[in-house]
Protein backbone atom coordinates (compact mmCIF):
# COMPACT_ATOMS: atom_id res chain seq x y z
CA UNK A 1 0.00 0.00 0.00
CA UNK A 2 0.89 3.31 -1.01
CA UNK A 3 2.21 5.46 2.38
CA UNK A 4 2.51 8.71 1.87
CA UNK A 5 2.54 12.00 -1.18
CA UNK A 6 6.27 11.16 -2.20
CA UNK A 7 5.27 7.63 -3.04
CA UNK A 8 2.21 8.30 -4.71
CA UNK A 9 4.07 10.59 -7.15
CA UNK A 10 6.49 8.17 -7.81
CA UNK A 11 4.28 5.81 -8.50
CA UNK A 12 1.87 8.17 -11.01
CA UNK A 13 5.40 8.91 -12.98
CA UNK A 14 6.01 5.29 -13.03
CA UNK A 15 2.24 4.81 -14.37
CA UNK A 16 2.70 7.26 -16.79
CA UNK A 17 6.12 5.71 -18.61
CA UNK A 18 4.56 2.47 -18.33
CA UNK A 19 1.79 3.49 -20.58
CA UNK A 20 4.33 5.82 -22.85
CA UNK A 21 6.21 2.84 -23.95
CA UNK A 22 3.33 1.00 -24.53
CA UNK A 23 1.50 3.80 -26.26
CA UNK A 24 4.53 3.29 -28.91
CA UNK A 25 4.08 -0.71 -30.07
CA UNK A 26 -0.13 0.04 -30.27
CA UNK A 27 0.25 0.69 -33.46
CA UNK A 28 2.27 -2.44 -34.70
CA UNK A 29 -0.26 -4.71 -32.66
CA UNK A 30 -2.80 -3.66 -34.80
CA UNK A 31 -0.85 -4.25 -37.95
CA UNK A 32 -0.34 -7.65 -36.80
CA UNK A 33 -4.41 -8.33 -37.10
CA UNK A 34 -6.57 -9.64 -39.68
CA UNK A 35 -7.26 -6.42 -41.25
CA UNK A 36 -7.53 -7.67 -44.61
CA UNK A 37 -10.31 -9.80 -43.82
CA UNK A 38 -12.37 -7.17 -42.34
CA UNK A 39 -15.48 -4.88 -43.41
CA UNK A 40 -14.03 -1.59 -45.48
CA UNK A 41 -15.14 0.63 -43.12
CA UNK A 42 -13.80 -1.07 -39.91
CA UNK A 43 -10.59 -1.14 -42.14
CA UNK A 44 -10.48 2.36 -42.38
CA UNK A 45 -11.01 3.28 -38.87
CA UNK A 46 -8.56 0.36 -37.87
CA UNK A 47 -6.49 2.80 -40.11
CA UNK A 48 -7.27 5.61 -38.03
CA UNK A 49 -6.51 4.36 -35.20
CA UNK A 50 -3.06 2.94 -36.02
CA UNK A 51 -2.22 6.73 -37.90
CA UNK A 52 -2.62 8.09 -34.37
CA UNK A 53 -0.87 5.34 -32.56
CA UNK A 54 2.54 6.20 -34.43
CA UNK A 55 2.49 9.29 -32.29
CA UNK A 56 3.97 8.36 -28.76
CA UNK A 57 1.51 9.51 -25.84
CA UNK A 58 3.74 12.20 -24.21
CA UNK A 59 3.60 14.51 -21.41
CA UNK A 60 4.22 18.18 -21.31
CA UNK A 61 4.79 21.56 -19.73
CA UNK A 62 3.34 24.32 -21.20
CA UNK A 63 3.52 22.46 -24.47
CA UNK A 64 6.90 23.20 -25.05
CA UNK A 65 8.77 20.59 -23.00
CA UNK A 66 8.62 17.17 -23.48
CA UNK A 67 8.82 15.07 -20.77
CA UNK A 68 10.59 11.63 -20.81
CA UNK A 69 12.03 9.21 -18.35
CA UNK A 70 15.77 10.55 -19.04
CA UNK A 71 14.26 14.22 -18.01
CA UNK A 72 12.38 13.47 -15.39
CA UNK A 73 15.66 11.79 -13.71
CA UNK A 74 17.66 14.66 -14.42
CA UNK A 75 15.25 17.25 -13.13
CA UNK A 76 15.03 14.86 -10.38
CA UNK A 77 18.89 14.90 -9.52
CA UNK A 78 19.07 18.57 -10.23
CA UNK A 79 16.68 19.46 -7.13
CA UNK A 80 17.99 16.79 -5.20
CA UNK A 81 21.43 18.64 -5.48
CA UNK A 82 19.73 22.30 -5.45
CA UNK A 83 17.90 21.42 -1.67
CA UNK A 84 21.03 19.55 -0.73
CA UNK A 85 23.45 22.52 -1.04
CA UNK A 86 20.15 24.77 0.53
CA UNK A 87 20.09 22.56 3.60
CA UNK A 88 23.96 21.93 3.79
CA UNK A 89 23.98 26.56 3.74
CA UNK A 90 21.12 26.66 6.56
CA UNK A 91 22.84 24.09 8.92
CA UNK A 92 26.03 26.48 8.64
CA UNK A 93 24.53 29.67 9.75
């Protein structure tokens, strides 16, 4: 069970790349069907379908960044380090 805000975050950006990577092979899954043998105009919403599949579910800010699991982590260490030095500077004084 989920304990407290830090893990549920976590666990939401875990979620979220999780579905990202598998937003990615949805579109050669439906290749892989019977599509030839279906009615025209299931074919061509099958079709419509897979055309928007080839476009990876992403995240953004603002809709300018892109987030991805290699950004997240470096975000990640960057405030790590940035409230590391903050705490190590209000110890001192």
């Amino acid at each position: 069970m989920i304990k407290n805000e830090e893990e549920k975050r976590s666990f939401s950006v875990l979620r979220f790349f999780v579905i990202y990577s598998q937003s990615t092979s949805l579109s050669d899954a439906m290749y892989d069907l019977d599509w030839y043998d279906i009615p025209v105009q299931d074919a061509r919403l099958l079709l419509i379908f897979m055309s928007r599949a080839q476009k990876p579910l992403v995240l953004t800010a603002g809709r300018f960044y892109v987030f991805s699991l290699k950004s997240f982590m470096d975000v990640s260490r960057l405030l790590y380090r940035c409230c590391e030095s903050f705490c190590r500077k209000s110890v001192k004084c």
